[in-house]
PDB file of N, CA and C in Angstrom:
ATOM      1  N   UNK A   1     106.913 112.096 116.984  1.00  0.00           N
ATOM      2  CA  UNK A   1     107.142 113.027 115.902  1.00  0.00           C
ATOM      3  C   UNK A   1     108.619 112.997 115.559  1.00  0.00           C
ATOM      4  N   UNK A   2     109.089 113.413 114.302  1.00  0.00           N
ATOM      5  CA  UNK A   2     110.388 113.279 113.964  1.00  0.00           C
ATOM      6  C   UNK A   2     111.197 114.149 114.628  1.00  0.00           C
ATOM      7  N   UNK A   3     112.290 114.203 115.014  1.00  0.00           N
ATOM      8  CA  UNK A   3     113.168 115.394 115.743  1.00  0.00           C
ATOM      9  C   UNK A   3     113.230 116.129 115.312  1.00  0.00           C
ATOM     10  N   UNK A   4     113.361 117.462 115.710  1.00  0.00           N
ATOM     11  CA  UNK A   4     113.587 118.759 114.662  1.00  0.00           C
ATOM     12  C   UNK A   4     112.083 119.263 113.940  1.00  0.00           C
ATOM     13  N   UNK A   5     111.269 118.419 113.917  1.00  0.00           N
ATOM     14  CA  UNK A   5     109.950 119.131 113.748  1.00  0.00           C
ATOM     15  C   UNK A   5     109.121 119.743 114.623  1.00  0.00           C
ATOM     16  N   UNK A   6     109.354 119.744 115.786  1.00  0.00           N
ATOM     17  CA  UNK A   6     108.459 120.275 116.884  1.00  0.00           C
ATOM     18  C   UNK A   6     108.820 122.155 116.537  1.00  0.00           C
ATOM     19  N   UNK A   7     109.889 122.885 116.176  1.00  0.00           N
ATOM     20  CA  UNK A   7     109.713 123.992 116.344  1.00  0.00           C
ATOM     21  C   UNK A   7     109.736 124.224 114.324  1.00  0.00           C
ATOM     22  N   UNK A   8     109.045 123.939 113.976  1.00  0.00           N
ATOM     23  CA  UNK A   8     108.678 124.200 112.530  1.00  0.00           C
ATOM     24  C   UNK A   8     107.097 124.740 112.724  1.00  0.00           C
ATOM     25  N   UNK A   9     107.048 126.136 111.927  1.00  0.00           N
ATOM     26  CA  UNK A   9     105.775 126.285 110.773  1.00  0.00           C
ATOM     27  C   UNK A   9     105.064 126.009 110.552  1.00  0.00           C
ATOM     28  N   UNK A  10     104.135 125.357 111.344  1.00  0.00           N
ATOM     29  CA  UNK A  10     102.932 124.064 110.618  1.00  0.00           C
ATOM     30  C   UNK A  10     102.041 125.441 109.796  1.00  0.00           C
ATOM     31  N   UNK A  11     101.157 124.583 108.819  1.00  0.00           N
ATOM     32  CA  UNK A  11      99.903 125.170 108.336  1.00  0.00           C
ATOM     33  C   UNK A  11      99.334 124.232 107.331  1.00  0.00           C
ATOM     34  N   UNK A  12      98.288 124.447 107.113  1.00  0.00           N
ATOM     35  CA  UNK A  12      97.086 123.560 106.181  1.00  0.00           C
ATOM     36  C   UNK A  12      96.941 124.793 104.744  1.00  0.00           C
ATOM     37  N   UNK A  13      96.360 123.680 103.828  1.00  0.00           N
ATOM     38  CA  UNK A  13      96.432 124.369 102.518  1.00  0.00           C
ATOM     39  C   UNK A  13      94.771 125.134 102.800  1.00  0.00           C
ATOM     40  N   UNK A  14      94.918 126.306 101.879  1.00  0.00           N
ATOM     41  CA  UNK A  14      93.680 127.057 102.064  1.00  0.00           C
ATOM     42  C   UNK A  14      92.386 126.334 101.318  1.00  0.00           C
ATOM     43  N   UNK A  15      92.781 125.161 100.699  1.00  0.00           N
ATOM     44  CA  UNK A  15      92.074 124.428 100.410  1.00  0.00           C
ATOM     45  C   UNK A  15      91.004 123.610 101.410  1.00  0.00           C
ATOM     46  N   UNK A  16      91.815 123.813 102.453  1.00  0.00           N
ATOM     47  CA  UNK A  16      91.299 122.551 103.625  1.00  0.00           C
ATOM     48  C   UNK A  16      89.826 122.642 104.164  1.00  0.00           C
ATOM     49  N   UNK A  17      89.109 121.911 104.013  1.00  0.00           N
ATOM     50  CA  UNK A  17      88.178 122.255 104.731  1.00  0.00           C
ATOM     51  C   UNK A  17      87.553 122.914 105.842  1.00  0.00           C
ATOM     52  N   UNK A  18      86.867 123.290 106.671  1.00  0.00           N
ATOM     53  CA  UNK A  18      86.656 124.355 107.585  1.00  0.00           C
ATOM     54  C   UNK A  18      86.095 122.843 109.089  1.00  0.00           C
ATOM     55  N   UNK A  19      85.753 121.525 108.283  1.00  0.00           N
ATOM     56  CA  UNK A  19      85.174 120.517 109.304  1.00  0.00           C
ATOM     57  C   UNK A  19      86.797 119.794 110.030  1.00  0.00           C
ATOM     58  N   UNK A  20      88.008 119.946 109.524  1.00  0.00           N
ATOM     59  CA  UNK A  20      89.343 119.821 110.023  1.00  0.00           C
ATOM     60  C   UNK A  20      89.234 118.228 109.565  1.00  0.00           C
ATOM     61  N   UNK A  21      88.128 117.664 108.712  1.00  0.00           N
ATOM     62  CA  UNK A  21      88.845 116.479 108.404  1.00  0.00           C
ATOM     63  C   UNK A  21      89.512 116.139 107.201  1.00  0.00           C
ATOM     64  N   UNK A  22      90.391 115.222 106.631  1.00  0.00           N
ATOM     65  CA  UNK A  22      91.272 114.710 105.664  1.00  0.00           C
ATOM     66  C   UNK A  22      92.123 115.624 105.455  1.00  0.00           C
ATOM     67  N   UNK A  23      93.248 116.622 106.185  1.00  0.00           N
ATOM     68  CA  UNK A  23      93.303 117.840 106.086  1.00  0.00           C
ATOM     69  C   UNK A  23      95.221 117.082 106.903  1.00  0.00           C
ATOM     70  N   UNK A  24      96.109 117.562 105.488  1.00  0.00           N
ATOM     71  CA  UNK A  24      97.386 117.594 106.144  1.00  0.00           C
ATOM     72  C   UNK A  24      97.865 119.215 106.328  1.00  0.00           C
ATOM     73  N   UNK A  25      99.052 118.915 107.014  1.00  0.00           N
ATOM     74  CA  UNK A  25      99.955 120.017 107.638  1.00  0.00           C
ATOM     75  C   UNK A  25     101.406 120.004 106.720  1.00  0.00           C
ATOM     76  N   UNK A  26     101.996 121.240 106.257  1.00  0.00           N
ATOM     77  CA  UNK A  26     103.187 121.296 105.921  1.00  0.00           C
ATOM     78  C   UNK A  26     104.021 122.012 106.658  1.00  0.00           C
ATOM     79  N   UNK A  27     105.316 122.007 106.336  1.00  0.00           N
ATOM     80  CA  UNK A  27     106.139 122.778 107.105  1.00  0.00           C
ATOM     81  C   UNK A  27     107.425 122.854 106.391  1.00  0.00           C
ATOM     82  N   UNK A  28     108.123 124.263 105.703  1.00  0.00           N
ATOM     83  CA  UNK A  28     108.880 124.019 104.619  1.00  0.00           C
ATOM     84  C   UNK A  28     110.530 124.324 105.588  1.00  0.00           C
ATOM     85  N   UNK A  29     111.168 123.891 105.293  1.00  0.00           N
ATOM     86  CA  UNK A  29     112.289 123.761 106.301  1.00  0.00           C
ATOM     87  C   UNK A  29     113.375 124.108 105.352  1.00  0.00           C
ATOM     88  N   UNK A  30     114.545 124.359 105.647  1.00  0.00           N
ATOM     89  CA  UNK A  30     115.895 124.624 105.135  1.00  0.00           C
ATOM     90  C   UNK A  30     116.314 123.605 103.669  1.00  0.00           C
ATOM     91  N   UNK A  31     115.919 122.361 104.044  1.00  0.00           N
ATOM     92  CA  UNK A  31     116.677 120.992 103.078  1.00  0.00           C
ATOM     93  C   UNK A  31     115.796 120.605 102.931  1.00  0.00           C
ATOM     94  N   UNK A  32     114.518 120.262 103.410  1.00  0.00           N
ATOM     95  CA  UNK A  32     113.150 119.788 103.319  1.00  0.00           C
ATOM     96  C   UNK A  32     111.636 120.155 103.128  1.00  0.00           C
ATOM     97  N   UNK A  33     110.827 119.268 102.576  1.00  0.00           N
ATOM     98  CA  UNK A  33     109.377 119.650 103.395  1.00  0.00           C
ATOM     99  C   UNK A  33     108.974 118.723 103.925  1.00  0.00           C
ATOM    100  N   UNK A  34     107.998 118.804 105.139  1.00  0.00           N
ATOM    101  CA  UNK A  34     107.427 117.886 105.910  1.00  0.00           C
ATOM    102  C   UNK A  34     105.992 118.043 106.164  1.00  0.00           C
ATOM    103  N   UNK A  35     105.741 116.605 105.975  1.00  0.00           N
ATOM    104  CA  UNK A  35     104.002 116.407 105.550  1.00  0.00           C
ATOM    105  C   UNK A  35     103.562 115.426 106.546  1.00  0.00           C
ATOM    106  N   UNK A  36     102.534 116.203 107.454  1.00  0.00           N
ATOM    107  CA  UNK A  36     101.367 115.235 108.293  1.00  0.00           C
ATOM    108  C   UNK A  36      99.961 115.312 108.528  1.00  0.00           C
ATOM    109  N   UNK A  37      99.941 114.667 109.102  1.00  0.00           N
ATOM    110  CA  UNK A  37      98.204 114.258 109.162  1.00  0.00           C
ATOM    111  C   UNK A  37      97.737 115.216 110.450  1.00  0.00           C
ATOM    112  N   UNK A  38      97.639 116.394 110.037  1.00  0.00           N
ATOM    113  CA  UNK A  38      96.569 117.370 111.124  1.00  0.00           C
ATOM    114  C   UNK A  38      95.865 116.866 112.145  1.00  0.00           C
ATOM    115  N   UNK A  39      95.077 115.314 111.835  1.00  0.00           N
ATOM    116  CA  UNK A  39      94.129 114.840 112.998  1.00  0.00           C
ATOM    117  C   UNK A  39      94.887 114.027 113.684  1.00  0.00           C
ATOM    118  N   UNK A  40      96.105 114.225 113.744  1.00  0.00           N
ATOM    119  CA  UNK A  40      97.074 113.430 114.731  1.00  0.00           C
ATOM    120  C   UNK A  40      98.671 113.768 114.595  1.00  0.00           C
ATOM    121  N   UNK A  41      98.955 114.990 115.046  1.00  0.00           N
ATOM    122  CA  UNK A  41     100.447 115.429 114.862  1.00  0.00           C
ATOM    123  C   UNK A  41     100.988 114.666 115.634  1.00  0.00           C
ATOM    124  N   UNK A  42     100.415 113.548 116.839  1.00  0.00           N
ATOM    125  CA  UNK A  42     101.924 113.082 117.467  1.00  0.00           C
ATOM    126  C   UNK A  42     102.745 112.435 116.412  1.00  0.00           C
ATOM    127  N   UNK A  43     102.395 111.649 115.148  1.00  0.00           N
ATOM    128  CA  UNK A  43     102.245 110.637 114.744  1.00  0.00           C
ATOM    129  C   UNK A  43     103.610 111.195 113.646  1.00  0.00           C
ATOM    130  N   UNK A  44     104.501 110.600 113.041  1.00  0.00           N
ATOM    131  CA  UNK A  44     105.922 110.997 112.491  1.00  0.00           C
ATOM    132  C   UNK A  44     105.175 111.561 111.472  1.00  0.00           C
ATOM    133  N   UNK A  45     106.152 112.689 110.938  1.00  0.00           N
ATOM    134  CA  UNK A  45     105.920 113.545 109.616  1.00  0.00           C
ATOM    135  C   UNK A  45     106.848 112.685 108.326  1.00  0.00           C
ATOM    136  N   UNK A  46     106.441 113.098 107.112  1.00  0.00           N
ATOM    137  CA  UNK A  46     107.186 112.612 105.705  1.00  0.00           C
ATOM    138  C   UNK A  46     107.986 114.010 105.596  1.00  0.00           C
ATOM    139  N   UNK A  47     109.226 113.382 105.360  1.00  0.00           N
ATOM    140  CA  UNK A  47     110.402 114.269 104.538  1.00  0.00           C
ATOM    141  C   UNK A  47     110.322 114.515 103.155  1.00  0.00           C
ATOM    142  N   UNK A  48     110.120 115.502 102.460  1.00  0.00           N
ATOM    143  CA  UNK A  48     110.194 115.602 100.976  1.00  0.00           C
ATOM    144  C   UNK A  48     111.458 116.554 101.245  1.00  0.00           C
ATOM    145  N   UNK A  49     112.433 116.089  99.535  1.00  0.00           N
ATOM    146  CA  UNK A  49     113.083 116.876  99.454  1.00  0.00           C
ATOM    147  C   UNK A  49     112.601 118.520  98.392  1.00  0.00           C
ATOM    148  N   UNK A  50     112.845 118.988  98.948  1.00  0.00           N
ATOM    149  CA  UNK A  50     112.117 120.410  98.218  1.00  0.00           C
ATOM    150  C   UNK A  50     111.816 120.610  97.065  1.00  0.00           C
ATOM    151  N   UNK A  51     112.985 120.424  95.976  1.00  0.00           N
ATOM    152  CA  UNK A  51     112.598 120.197  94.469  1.00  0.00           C
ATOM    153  C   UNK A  51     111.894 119.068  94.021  1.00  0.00           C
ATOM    154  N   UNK A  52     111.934 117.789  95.214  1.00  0.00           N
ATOM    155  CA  UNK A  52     110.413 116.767  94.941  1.00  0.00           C
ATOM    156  C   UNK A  52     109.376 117.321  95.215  1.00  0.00           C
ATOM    157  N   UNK A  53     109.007 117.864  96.283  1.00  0.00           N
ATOM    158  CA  UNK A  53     107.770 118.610  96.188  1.00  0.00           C
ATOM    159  C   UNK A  53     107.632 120.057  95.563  1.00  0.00           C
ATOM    160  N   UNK A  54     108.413 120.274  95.091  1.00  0.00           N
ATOM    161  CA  UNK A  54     107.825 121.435  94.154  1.00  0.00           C
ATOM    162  C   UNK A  54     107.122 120.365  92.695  1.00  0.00           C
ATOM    163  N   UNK A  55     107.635 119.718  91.952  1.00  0.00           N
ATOM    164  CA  UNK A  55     107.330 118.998  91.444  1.00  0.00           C
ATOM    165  C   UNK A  55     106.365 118.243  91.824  1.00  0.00           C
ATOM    166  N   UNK A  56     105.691 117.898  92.746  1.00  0.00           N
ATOM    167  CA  UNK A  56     104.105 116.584  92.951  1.00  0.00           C
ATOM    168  C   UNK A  56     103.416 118.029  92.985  1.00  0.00           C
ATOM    169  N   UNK A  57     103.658 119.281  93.701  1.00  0.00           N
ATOM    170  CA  UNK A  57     102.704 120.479  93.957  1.00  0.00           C
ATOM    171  C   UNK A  57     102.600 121.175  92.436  1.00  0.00           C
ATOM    172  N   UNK A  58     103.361 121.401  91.898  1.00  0.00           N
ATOM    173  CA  UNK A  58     102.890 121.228  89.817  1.00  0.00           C
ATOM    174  C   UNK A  58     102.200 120.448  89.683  1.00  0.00           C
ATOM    175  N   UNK A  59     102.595 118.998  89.544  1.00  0.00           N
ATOM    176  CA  UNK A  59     101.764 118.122  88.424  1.00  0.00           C
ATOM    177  C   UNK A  59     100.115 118.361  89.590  1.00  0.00           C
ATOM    178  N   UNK A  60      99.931 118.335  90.525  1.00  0.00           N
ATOM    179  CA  UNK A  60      98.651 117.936  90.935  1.00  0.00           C
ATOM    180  C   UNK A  60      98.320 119.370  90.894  1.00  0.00           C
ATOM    181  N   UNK A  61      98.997 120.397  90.682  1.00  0.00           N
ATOM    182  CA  UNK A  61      98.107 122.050  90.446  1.00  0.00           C
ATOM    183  C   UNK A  61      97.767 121.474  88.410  1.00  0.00           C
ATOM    184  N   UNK A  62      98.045 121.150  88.110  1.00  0.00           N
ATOM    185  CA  UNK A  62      97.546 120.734  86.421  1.00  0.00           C
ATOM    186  C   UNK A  62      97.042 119.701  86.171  1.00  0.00           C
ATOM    187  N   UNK A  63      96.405 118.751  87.728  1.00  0.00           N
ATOM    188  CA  UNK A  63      95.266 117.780  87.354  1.00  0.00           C
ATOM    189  C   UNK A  63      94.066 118.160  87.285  1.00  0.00           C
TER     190      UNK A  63
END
């Protein structure tokens, strides 16, 4: 896992299914957000920078 993510926030969108599959984790941090795959947290998280993901979390709330 990336450093500095072990004491972050995790949570799943209320979207997520209730069977826990295809289902990521966020975690909104100071300078960042960080995005992983729920069915395997050892596995490294993605860095977004915050105003990038505010922006992909718009356009895909208006697909």
């Amino acid at each position: 896992m990336s450093s500095g993510t072990t004491d972050l926030a995790w949570f799943k969108s209320s979207y997520s299914g209730s069977q826990g599959d295809d289902c990521v984790e966020v975690a909104i941090a100071e300078q960042a957000v960080h995005v992983r795959d729920s069915k395997d947290v050892s596995r490294p998280s993605v860095s977004v920078e915050r105003e990038q993901w505010s922006r992909f979390v718009g356009f895909v709330a208006n697909v």
